[in-house]
C-alpha atoms as a PDB file:
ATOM      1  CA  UNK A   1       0.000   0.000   0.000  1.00  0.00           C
ATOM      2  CA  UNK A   2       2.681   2.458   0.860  1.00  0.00           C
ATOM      3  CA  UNK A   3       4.330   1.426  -2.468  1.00  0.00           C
ATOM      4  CA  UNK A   4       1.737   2.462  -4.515  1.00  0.00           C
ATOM      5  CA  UNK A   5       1.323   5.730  -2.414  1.00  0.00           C
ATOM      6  CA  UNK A   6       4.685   6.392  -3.560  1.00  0.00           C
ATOM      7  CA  UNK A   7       4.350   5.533  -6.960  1.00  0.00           C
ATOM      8  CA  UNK A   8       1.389   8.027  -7.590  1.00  0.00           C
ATOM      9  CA  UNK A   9       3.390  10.606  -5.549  1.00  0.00           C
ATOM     10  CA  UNK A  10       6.090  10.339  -8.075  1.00  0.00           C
ATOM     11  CA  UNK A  11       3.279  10.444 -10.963  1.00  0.00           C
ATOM     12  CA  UNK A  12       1.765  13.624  -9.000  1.00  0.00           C
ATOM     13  CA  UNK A  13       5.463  15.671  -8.911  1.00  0.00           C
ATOM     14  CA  UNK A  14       6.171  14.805 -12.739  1.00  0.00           C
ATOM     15  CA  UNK A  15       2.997  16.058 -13.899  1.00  0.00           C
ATOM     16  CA  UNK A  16       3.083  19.279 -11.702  1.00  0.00           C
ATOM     17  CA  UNK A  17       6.606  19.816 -13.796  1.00  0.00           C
ATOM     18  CA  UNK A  18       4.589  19.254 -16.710  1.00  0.00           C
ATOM     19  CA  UNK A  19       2.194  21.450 -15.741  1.00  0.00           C
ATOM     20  CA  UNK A  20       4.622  24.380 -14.279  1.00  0.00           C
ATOM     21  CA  UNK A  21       7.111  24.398 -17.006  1.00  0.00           C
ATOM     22  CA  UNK A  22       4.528  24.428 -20.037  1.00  0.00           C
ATOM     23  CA  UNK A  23       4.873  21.383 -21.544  1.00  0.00           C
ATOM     24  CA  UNK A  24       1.362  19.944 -20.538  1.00  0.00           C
ATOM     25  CA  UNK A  25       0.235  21.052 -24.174  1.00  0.00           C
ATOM     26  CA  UNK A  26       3.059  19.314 -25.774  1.00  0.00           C
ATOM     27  CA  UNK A  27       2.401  16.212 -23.234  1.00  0.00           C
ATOM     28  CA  UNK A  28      -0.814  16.002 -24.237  1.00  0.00           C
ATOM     29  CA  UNK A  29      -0.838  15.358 -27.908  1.00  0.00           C
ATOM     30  CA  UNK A  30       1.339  12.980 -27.071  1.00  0.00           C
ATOM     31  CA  UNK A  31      -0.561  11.248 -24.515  1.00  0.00           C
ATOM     32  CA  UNK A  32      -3.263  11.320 -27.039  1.00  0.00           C
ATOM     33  CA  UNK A  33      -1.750   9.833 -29.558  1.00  0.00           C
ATOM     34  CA  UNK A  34      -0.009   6.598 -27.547  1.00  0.00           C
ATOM     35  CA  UNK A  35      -3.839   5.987 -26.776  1.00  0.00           C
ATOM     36  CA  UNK A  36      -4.846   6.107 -30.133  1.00  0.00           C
ATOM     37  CA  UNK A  37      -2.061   3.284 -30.794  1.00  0.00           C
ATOM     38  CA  UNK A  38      -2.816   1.220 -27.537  1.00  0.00           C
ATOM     39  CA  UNK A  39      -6.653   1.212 -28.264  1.00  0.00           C
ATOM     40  CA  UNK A  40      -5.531  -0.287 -31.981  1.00  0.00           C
ATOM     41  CA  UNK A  41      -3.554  -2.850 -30.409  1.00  0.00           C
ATOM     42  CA  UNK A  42      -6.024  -3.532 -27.928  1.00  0.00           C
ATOM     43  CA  UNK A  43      -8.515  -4.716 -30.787  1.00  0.00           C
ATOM     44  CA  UNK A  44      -6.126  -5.931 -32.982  1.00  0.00           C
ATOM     45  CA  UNK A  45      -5.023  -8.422 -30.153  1.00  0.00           C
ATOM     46  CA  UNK A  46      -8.789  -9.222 -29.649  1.00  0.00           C
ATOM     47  CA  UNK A  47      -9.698 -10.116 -33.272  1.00  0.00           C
ATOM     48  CA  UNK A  48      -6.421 -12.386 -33.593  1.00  0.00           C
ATOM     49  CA  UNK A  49      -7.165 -15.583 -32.323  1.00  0.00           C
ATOM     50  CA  UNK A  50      -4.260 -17.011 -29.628  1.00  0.00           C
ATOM     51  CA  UNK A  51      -1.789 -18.822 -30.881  1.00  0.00           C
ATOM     52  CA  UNK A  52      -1.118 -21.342 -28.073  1.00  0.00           C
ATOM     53  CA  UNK A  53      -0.341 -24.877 -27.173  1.00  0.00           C
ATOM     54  CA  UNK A  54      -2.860 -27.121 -29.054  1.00  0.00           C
ATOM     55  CA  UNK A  55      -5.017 -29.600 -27.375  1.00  0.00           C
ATOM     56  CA  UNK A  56      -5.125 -32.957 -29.433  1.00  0.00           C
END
């Protein structure tokens, strides 16, 4: 539990630099776009069927 405090504490400080040095805009678009590509391989990895072991 105190891990994971400490992970989004991190998370919290790096996007306040974001956010105080004006690069939240630039951020952003990026941000956007990696979701765009994640949501495509999200489906893509739905529609492929799994290629595992075999059963006989």
């Amino acid at each position: 539990m105190l891990y994971n405090a400490v992970i989004f504490l991190i998370l919290a400080l790096v996007a306040a630099a974001f956010g105080f040095l004006g690069i939240a805009g630039s951020a952003t678009a990026l941000a956007q776009g990696l979701f765009v590509l994640f949501v495509c391989l999200a489906v893509g990895s739905l529609l492929i069927k799994p290629r595992g072991p075999q059963r006989r």
